[in-house]
Protein backbone atom coordinates (compact mmCIF):
# COMPACT_ATOMS: atom_id res chain seq x y z
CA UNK A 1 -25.30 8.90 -7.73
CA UNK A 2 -22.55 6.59 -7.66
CA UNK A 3 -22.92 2.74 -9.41
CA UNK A 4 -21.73 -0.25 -7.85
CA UNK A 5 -20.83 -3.07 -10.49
CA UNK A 6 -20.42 -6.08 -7.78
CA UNK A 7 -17.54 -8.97 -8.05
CA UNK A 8 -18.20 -11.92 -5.39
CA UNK A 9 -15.08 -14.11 -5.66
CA UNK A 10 -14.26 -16.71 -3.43
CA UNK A 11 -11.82 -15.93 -0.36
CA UNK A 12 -9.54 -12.92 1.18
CA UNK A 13 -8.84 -10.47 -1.73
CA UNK A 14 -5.28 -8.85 -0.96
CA UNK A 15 -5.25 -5.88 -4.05
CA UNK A 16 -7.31 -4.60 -6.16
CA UNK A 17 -5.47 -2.73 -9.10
CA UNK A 18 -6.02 -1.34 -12.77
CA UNK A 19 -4.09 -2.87 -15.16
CA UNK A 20 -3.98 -1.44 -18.74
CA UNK A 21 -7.17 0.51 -17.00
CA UNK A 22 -8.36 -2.66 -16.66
CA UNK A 23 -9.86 -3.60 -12.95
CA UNK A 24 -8.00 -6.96 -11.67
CA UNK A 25 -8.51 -8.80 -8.33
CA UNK A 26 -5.72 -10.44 -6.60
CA UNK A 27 -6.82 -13.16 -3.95
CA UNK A 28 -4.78 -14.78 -1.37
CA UNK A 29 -5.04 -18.58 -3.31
CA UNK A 30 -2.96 -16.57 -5.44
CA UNK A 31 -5.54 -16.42 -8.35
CA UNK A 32 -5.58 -13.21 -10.72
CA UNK A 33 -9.38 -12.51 -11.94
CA UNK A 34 -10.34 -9.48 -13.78
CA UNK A 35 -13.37 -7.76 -15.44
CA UNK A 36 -12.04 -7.93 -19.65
CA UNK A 37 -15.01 -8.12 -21.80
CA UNK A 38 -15.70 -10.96 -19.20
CA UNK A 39 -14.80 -12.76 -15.78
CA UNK A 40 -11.36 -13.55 -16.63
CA UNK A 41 -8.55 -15.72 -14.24
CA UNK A 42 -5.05 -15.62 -14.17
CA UNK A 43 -2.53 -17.56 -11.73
CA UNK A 44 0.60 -16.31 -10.11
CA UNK A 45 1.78 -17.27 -6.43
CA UNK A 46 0.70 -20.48 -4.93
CA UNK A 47 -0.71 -18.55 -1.70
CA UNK A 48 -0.58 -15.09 -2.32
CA UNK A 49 0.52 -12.73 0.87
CA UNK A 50 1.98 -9.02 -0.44
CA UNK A 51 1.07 -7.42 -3.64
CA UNK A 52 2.35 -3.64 -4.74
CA UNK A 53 1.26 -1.84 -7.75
CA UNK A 54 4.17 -0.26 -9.95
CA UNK A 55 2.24 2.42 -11.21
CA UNK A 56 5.70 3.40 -13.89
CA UNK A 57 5.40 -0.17 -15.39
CA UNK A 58 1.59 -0.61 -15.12
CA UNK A 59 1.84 -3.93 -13.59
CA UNK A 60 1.53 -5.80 -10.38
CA UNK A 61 4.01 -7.47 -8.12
CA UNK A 62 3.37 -10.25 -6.16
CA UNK A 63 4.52 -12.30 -3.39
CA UNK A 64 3.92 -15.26 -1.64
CA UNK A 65 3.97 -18.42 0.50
CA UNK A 66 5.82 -20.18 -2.90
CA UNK A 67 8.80 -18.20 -1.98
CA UNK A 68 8.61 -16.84 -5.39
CA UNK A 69 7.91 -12.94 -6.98
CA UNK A 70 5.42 -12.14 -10.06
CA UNK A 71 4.85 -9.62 -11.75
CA UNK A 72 1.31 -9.51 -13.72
CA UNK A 73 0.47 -7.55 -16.52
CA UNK A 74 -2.98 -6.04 -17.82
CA UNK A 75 -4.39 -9.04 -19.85
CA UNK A 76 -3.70 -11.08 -17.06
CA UNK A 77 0.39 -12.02 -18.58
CA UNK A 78 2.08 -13.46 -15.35
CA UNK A 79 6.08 -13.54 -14.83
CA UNK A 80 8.18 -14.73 -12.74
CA UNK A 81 11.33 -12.35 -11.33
CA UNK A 82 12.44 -14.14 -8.60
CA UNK A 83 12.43 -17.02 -6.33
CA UNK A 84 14.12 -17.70 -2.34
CA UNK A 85 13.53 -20.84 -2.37
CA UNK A 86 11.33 -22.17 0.26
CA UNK A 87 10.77 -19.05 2.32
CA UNK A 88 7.65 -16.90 1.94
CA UNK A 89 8.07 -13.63 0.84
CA UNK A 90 6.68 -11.04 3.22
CA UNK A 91 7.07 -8.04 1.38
CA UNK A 92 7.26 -6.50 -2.58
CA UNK A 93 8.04 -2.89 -3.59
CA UNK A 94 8.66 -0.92 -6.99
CA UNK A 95 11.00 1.63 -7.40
CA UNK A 96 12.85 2.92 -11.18
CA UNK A 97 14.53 1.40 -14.12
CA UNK A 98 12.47 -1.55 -14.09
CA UNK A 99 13.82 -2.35 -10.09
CA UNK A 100 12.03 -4.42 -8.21
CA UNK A 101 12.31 -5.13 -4.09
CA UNK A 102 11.03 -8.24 -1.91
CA UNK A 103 11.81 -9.22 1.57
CA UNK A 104 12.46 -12.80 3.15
CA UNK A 105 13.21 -13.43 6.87
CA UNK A 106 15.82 -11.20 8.18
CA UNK A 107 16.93 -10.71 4.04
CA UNK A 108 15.93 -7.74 1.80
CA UNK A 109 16.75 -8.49 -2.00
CA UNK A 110 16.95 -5.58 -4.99
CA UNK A 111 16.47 -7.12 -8.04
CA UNK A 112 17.53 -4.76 -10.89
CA UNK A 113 15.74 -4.64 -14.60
CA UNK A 114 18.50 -6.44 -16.33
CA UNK A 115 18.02 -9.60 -13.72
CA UNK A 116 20.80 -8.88 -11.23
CA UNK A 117 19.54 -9.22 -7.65
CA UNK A 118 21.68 -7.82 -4.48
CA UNK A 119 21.41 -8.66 -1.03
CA UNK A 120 20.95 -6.96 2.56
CA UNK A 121 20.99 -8.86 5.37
CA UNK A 122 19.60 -7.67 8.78
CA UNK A 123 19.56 -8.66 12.20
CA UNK A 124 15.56 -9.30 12.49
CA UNK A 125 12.97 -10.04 10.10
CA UNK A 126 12.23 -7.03 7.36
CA UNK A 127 8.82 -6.44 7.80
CA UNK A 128 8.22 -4.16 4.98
CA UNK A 129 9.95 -2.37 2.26
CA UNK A 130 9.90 0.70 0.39
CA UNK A 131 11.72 2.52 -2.38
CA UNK A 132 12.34 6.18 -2.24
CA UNK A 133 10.72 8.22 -5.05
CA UNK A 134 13.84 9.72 -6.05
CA UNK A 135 17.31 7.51 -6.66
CA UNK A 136 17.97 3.83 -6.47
CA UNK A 137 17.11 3.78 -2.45
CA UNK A 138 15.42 1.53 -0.54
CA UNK A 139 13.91 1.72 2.98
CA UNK A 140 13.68 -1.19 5.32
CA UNK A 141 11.43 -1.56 8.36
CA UNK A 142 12.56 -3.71 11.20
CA UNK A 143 12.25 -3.94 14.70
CA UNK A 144 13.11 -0.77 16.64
CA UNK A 145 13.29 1.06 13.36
CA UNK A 146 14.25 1.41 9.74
CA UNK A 147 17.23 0.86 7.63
CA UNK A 148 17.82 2.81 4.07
CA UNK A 149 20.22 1.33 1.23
CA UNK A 150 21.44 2.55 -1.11
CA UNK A 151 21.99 -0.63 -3.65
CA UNK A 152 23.33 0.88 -7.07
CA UNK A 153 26.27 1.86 -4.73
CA UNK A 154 29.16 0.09 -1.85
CA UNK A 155 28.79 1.80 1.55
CA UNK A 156 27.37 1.28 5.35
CA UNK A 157 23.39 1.75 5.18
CA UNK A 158 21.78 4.81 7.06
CA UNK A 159 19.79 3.44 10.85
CA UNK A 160 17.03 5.48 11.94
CA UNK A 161 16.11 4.12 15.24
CA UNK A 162 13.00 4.22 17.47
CA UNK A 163 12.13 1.64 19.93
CA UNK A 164 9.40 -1.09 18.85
CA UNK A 165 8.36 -3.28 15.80
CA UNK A 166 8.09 -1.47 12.94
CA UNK A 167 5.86 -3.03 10.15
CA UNK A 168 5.38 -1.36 7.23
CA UNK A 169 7.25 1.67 5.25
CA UNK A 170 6.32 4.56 2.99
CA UNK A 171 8.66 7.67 1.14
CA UNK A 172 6.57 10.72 0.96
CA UNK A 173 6.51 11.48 -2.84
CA UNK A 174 9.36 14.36 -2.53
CA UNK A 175 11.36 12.13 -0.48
CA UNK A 176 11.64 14.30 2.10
CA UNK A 177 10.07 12.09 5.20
CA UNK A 178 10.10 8.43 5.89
CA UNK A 179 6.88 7.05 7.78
CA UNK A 180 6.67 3.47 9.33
CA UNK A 181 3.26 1.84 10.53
CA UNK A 182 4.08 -0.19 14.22
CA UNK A 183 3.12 -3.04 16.16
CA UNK A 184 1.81 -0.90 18.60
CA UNK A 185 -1.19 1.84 17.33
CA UNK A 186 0.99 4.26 15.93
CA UNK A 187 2.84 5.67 13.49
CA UNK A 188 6.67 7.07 13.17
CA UNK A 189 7.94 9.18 10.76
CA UNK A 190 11.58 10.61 10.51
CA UNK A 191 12.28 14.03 8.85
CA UNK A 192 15.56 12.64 5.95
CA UNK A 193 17.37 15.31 6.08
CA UNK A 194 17.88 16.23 10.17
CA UNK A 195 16.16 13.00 11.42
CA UNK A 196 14.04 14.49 13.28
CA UNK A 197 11.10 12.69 14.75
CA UNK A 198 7.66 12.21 14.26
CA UNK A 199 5.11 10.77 16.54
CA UNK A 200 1.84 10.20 15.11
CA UNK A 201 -0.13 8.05 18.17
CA UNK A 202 -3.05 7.43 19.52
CA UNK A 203 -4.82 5.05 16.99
CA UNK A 204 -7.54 2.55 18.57
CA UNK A 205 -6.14 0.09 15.83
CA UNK A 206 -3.36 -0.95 14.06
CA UNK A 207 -2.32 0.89 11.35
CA UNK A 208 -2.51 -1.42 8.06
CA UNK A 209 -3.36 1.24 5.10
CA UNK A 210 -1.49 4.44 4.43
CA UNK A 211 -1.94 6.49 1.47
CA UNK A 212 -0.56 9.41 0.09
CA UNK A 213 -2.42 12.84 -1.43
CA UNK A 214 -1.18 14.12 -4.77
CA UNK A 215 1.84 15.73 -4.29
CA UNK A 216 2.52 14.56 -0.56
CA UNK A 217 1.02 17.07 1.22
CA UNK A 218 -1.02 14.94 2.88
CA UNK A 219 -1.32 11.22 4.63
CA UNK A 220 -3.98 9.39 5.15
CA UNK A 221 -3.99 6.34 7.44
CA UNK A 222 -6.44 3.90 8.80
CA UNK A 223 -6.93 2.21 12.47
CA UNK A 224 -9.61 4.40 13.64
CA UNK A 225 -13.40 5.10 13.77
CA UNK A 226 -12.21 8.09 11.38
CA UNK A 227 -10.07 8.16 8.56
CA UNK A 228 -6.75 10.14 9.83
CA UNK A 229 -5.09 12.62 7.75
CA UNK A 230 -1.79 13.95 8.60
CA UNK A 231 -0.58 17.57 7.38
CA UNK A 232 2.94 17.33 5.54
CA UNK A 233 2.63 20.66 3.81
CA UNK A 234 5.10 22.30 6.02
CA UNK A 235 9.41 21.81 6.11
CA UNK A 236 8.67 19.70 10.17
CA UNK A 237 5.64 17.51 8.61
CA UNK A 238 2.70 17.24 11.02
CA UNK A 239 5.29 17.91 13.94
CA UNK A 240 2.94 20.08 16.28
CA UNK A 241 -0.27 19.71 13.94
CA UNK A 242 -3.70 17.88 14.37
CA UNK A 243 -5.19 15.69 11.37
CA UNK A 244 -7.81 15.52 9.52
CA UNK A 245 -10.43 13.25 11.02
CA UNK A 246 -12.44 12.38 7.87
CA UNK A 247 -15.58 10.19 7.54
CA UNK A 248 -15.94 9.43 11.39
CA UNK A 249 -18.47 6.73 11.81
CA UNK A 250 -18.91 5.75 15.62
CA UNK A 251 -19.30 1.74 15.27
CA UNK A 252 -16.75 1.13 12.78
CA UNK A 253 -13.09 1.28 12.26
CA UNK A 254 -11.99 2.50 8.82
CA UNK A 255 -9.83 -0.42 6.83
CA UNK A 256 -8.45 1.10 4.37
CA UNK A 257 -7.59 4.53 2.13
CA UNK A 258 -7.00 5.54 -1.09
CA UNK A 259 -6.21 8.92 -2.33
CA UNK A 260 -7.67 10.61 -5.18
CA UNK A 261 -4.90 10.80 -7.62
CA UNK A 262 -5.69 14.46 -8.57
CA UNK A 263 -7.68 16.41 -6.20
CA UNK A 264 -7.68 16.38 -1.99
CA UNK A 265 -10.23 13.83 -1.87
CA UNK A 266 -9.89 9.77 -0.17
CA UNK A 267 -11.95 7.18 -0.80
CA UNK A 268 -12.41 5.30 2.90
CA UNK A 269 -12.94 1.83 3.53
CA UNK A 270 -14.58 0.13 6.60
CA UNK A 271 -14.91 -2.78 8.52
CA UNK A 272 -18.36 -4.03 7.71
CA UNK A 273 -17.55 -3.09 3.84
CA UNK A 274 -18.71 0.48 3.45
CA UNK A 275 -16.72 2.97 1.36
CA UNK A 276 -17.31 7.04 1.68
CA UNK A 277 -15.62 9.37 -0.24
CA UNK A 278 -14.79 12.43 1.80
CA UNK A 279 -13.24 16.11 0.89
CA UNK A 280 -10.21 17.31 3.13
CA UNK A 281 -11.35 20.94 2.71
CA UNK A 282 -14.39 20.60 4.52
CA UNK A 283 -15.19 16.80 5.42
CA UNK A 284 -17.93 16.58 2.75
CA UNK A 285 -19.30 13.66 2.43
CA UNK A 286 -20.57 11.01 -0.25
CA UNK A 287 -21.23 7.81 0.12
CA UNK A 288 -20.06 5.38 -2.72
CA UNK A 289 -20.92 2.04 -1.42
CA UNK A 290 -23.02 0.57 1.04
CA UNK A 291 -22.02 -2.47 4.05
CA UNK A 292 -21.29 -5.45 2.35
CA UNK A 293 -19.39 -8.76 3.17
CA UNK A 294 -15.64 -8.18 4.76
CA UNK A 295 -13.54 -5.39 5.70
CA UNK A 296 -12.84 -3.51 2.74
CA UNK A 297 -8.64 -4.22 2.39
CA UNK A 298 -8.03 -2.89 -0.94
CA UNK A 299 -8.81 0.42 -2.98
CA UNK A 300 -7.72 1.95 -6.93
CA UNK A 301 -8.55 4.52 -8.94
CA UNK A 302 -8.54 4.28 -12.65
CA UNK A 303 -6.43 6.49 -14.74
CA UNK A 304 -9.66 8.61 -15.46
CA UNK A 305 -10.26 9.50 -12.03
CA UNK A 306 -14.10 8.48 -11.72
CA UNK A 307 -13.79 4.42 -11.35
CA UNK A 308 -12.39 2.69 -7.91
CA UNK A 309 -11.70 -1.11 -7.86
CA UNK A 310 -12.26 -2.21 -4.22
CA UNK A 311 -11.72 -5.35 -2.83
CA UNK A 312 -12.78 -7.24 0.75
CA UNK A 313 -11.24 -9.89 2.90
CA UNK A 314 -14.90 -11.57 1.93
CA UNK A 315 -14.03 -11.77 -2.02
CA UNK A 316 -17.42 -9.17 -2.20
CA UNK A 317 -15.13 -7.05 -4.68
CA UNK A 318 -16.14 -4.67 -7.24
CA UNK A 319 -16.35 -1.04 -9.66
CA UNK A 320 -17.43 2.01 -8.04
CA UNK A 321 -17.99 4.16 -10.88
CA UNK A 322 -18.44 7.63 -9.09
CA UNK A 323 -20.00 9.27 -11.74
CA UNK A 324 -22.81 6.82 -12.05
C-alpha cells in the first residue's frame, strides 16, 4: 500500500518539485519550505504567482507579484535572474544552455545563461510561455493564438492563429505539435510542420494542468470528472481519435496530472484533494491518497520513480511514497 508522509503549510501551494531529490514546496507568499533532514524555509518572490521546474538544471524558477525571477536550488539556494520592475510576472519557462523565459504584460523576455536578456513585444498580454524541446525557440500564447520566436536569431516570428484567449502553452517532447490550454473549455493544438489543426473540446472545466507521457505519445489534461488523455502516437496527433478517460469519479473534477516519468502511468489530482494513480493500458486503478484539504494543484515524481510530492491550494502538501 502506498504511505502518505503529510506537510500542512500555511496558504495556496503553487509547485511542488524535487530538488537535488529533495521534495520542496513553493507557496504563493513566496516562501520555499522543504523536507531536508527537517522542515526547512527558504524565500524567493514577495507573492509568488508562476513557478516551472527546469528539470536540465535541477532547479526551480519562479515568478511573481515583485516583478522579479528566481531561480531556487536543492538546499533551498535562491537567485535572482531578472527583474521588470514593477510589473508582475505572469509566466516562467526553461529551455537549453542555461536559458531562461518570463512574461510581463504584452512583453515576453529570453534571458540567456551568460545574463543577456532579449525582448518580444506583442499586441496583448502573453499569457503563457513555452520553449521548444529542440533549438533556442520559444512559444508564446496570446489571445486568438500563439506566436513562436526564434531568439538566438533576427527574423519575423511564426503566427499560428485560432480565434479566442489562449492561456497556457506546451511543445510535445519531439517538437512536433504545439498545444495551448483556452479561456474557453478546450484545448488547441497545431501540427509544426503543416499547421494543421487540432481541436480537443468539450471539457466541463477549464483546462489548468497538462502533462506529457514519456516520450510524447501521450497528453494528459485536467478540467473534467476524468482525467483526459489525448493519443499523439500517430504523424496527425489525436486528429480523429478519442482519449483516454482515466480515473472518472462522478462528483469531482480532476485538478491536476502528472505523468510517470518512465512507464504509461499518471498520477491524478482532484478537487476535494484525492490523488489516484491510473494505467493507460487498461484504466487500472490505485489509489495513493485519500480527500484532504484543497484541490490538489501540484504533482512530482522523484528521480526514482516511486515518491510524488503533491501540493494543495489548502497548504495540506505532502510524500506519496508508492511503494509504501
Amino acid at each position: 500500500m502506498p504511505t502518505v508522509a503529510p506537510l500542512d503549510l500555511e496558504g495556496h501551494c503553487v509547485a511542488a518539485v524535487f530538488l537535488g531529490n529533495v521534495p520542496h514546496f513553493a507557496l504563493a507568499d513566496g516562501s520555499i519550505h522543504r523536507l531536508d533532514d527537517g522542515h526547512k524555509t527558504a524565500q524567493a518572490n514577495d507573492g509568488l504567482l508562476c513557478a516551472f521546474y527546469d528539470a536540465a538544471s535541477d532547479r526551480l524558477i519562479t515568478g511573481g507579484e515583485d516583478g522579479k525571477v528566481f531561480a531556487v536550488k536543492a538546499g533551498g539556494m535562491v537567485e535572482e535572474l531578472a527583474e521588470a520592475g514593477r510589473k508582475w510576472i505572469t509566466s516562467v519557462a526553461a529551455g537549453p544552455q542555461g536559458a531562461i523565459a518570463y512574461a510581463s504584460g504584452r512583453n515576453a523576455f529570453v534571458r540567456f545563461a551568460d545574463g543577456k536578456v532579449k525582448e518580444f513585444s506583442h499586441p496583448r498580454s502573453v499569457e503563457g510561455i513555452a520553449f521548444a524541446p529542440k533549438g533556442m525557440r520559444i512559444g508564446v500564447a496570446r489571445y486568438n493564438g500563439a506566436t513562436l520566436h526564434f531568439p538566438a536569431a533576427e527574423g519575423k516570428p511564426t503566427e499560428l492563429e485560432w480565434a479566442g484567449a489562449h492561456t497556457g502553452i506546451t511543445f510535445s517532447p519531439d517538437g512536433n505539435f504545439l498545444v495551448t490550454t483556452m479561456q474557453e473549455n478546450a484545448l488547441h493544438g497545431w501540427k509544426l510542420a503543416d499547421g494543421k489543426h487540432m481541436r480537443m473540446s468539450g471539457y466541463p472545466a477549464k483546462v489548468k494542468s497538462l502533462s506529457w507521457s514519456p516520450k510524447g505519445r501521450w497528453l494528459a489534461s485536467s478540467g473534467a470528472p476524468a482525467a483526459i488523455v489525448w493519443p499523439f502516437q500517430g504523424k496527425d496527433g489525436p486528429m480523429g481519435k478519442a482519449p483516454l478517460e482515466l480515473g472518472t469519479r462522478g462528483n469531482s473534477t480532476v485538478t491536476c496530472v502528472s505523468c510517470h516519468p518512465g512507464e504509461d502511468v499518471a498520477a491524478i489530482g482532484y478537487d476535494d484533494g484525492m490523488i489516484l494513480a491510473a494505467r493507460f493500458a487498461d484504466g487500472k486503478e490505485v489509489l495513493l491518497r485519500r480527500g484532504g484539504k484543497g484541490a490538489i494543484t501540484s504533482m512530482a515524481w522523484d528521480r526514482d520513480e516511486r515518491r510524488i510530492a503533491f501540493a494543495s491550494a489548502a497548504g495540506d502538501c505532502g510524500i506519496i511514497d508508492i511503494a509504501g
